[in-house]
C-alpha atoms as a PDB file:
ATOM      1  CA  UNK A   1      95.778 221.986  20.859  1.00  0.00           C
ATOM      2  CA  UNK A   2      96.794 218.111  21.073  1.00  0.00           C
ATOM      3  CA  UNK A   3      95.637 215.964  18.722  1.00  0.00           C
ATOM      4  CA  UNK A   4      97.072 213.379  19.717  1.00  0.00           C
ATOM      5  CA  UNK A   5      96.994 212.462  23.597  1.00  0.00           C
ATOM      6  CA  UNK A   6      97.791 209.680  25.723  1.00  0.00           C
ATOM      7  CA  UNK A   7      96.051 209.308  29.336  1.00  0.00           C
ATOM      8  CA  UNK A   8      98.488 208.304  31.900  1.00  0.00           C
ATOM      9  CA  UNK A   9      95.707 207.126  35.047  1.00  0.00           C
ATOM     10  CA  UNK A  10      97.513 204.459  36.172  1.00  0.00           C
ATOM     11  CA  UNK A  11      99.910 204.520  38.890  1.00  0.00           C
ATOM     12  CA  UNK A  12     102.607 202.389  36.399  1.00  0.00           C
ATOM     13  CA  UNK A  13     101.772 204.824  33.212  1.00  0.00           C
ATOM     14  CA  UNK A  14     101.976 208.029  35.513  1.00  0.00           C
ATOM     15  CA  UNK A  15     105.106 207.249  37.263  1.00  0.00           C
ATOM     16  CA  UNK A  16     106.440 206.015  33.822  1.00  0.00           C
ATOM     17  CA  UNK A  17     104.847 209.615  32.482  1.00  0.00           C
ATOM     18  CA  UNK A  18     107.706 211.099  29.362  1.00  0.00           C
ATOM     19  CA  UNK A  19     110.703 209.187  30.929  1.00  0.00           C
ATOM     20  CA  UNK A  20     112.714 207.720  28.444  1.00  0.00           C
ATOM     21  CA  UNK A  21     111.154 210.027  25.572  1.00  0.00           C
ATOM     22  CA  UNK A  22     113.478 212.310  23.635  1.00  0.00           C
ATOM     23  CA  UNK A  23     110.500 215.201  22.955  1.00  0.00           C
ATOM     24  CA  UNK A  24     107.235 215.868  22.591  1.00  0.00           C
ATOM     25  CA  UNK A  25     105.675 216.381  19.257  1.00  0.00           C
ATOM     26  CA  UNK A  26     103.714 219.151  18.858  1.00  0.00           C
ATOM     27  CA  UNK A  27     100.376 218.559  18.729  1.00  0.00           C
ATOM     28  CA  UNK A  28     101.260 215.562  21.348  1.00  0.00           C
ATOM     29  CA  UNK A  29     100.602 215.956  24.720  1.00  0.00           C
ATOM     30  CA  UNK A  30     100.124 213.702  28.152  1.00  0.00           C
ATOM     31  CA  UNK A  31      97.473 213.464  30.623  1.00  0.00           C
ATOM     32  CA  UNK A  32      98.010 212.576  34.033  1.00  0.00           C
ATOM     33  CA  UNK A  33      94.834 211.258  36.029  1.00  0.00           C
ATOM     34  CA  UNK A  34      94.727 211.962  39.195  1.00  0.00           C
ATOM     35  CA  UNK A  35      97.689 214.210  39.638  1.00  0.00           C
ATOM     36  CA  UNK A  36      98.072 218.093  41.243  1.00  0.00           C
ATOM     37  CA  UNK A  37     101.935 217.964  40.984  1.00  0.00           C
ATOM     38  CA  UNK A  38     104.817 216.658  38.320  1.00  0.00           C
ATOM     39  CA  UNK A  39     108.207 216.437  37.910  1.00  0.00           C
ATOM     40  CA  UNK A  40     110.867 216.275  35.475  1.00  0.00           C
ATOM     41  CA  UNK A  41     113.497 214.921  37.235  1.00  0.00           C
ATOM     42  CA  UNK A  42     115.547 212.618  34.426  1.00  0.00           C
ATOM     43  CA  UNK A  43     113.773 213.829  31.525  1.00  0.00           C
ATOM     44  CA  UNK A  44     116.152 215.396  29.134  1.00  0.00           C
ATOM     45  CA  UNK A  45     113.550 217.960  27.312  1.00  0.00           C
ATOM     46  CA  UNK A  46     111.743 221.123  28.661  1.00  0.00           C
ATOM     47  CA  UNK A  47     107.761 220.756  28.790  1.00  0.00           C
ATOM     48  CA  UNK A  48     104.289 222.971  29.283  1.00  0.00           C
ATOM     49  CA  UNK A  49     102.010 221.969  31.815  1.00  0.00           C
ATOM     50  CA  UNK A  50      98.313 222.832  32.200  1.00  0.00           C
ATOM     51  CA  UNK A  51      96.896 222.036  35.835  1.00  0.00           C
ATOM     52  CA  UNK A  52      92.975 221.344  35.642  1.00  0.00           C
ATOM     53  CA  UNK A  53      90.358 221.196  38.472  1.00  0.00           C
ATOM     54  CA  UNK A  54      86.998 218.663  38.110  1.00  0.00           C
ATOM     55  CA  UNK A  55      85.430 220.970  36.040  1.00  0.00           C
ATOM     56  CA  UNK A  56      88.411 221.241  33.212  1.00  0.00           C
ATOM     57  CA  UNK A  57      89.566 224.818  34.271  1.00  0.00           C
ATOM     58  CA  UNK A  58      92.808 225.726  34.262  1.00  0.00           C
ATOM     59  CA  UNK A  59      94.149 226.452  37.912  1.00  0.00           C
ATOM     60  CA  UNK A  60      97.698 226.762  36.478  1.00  0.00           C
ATOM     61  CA  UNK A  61      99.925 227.142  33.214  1.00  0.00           C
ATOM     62  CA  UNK A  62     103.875 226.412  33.526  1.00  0.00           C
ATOM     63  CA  UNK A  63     106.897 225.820  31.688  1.00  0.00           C
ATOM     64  CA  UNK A  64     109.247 223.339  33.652  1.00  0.00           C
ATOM     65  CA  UNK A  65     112.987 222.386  32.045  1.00  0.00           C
ATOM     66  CA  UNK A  66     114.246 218.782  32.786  1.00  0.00           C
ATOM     67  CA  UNK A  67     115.087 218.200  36.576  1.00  0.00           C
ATOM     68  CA  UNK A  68     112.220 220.925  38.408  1.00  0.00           C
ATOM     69  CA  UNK A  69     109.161 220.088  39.562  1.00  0.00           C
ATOM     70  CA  UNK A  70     106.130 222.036  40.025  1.00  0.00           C
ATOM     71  CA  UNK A  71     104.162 223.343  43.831  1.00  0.00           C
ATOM     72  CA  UNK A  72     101.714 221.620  44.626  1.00  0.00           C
ATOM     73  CA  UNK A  73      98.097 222.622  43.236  1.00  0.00           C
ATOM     74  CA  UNK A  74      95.965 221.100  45.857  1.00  0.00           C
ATOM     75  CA  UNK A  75      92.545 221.903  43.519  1.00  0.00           C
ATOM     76  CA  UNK A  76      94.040 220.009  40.226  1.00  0.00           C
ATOM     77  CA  UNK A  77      92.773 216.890  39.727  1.00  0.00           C
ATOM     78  CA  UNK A  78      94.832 215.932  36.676  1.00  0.00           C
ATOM     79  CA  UNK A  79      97.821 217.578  34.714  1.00  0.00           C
ATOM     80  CA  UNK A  80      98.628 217.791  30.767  1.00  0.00           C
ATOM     81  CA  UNK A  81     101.822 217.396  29.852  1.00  0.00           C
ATOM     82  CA  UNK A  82     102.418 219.800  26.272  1.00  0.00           C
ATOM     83  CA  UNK A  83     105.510 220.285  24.272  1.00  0.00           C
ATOM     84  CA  UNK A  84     107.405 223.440  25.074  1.00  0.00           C
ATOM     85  CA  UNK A  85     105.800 226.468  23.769  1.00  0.00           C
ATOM     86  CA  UNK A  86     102.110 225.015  23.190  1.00  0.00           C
ATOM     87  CA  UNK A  87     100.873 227.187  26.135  1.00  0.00           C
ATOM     88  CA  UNK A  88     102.414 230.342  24.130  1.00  0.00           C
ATOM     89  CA  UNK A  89     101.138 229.356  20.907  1.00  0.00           C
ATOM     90  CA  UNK A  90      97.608 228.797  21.966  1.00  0.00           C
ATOM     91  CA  UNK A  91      97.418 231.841  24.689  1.00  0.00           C
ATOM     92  CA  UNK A  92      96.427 229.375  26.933  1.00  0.00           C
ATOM     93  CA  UNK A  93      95.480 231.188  30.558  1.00  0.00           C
ATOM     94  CA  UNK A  94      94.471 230.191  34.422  1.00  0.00           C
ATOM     95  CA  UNK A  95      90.696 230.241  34.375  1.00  0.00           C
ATOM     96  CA  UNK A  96      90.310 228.508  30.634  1.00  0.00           C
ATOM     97  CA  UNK A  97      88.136 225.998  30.133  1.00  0.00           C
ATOM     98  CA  UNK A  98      89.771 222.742  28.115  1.00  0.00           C
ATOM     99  CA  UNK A  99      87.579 220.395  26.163  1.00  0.00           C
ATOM    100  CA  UNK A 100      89.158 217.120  26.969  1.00  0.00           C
ATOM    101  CA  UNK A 101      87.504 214.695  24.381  1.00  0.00           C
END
């Protein structure tokens, strides 16, 4: 669970996204409005990512290390960004439902 998230729905704040960061806290995460794909090309920390359709289901759960990026996920309509290991901790699954609030 994030407690403490930042919503990237800008073109400037998405391409900007965790570049320059050193880590994710946990209980930090990012949210990237519209998006269906990321990268981490230049980041320097491994990363969870939870790809969500319009009605906040997950169509996707992934771990991506610094310079991957993920397939495309043509439903998603926007991605969180989580700190490595918060999809683990939280048994987070394709088909959830996440309360963004």
């Amino acid at each position: 669970m994030a407690i403490d998230a930042t919503m990237a729905d800008t073109p400037l704040k998405r391409m900007k996204g965790l570049l320059g960061r050193e880590r994710l806290e946990e209980g930090q995460a990012l949210i990237l409005k519209p998006s269906n794909s990321i990268h981490c090309f230049f980041m320097r920390f491994t990363i969870d990512a939870l790809f969500l359709d319009k009605e906040n289901k997950v169509i996707a759960a992934v771990t991506l290390p610094p310079w991957h990026l993920s397939r495309i996920y043509f439903r998603a309509i926007l991605v969180i960004e989580l700190p490595e290991g918060a999809i683990r901790k939280t048994s987070t699954q394709k088909g959830d439902i996440i309360s963004l609030k």
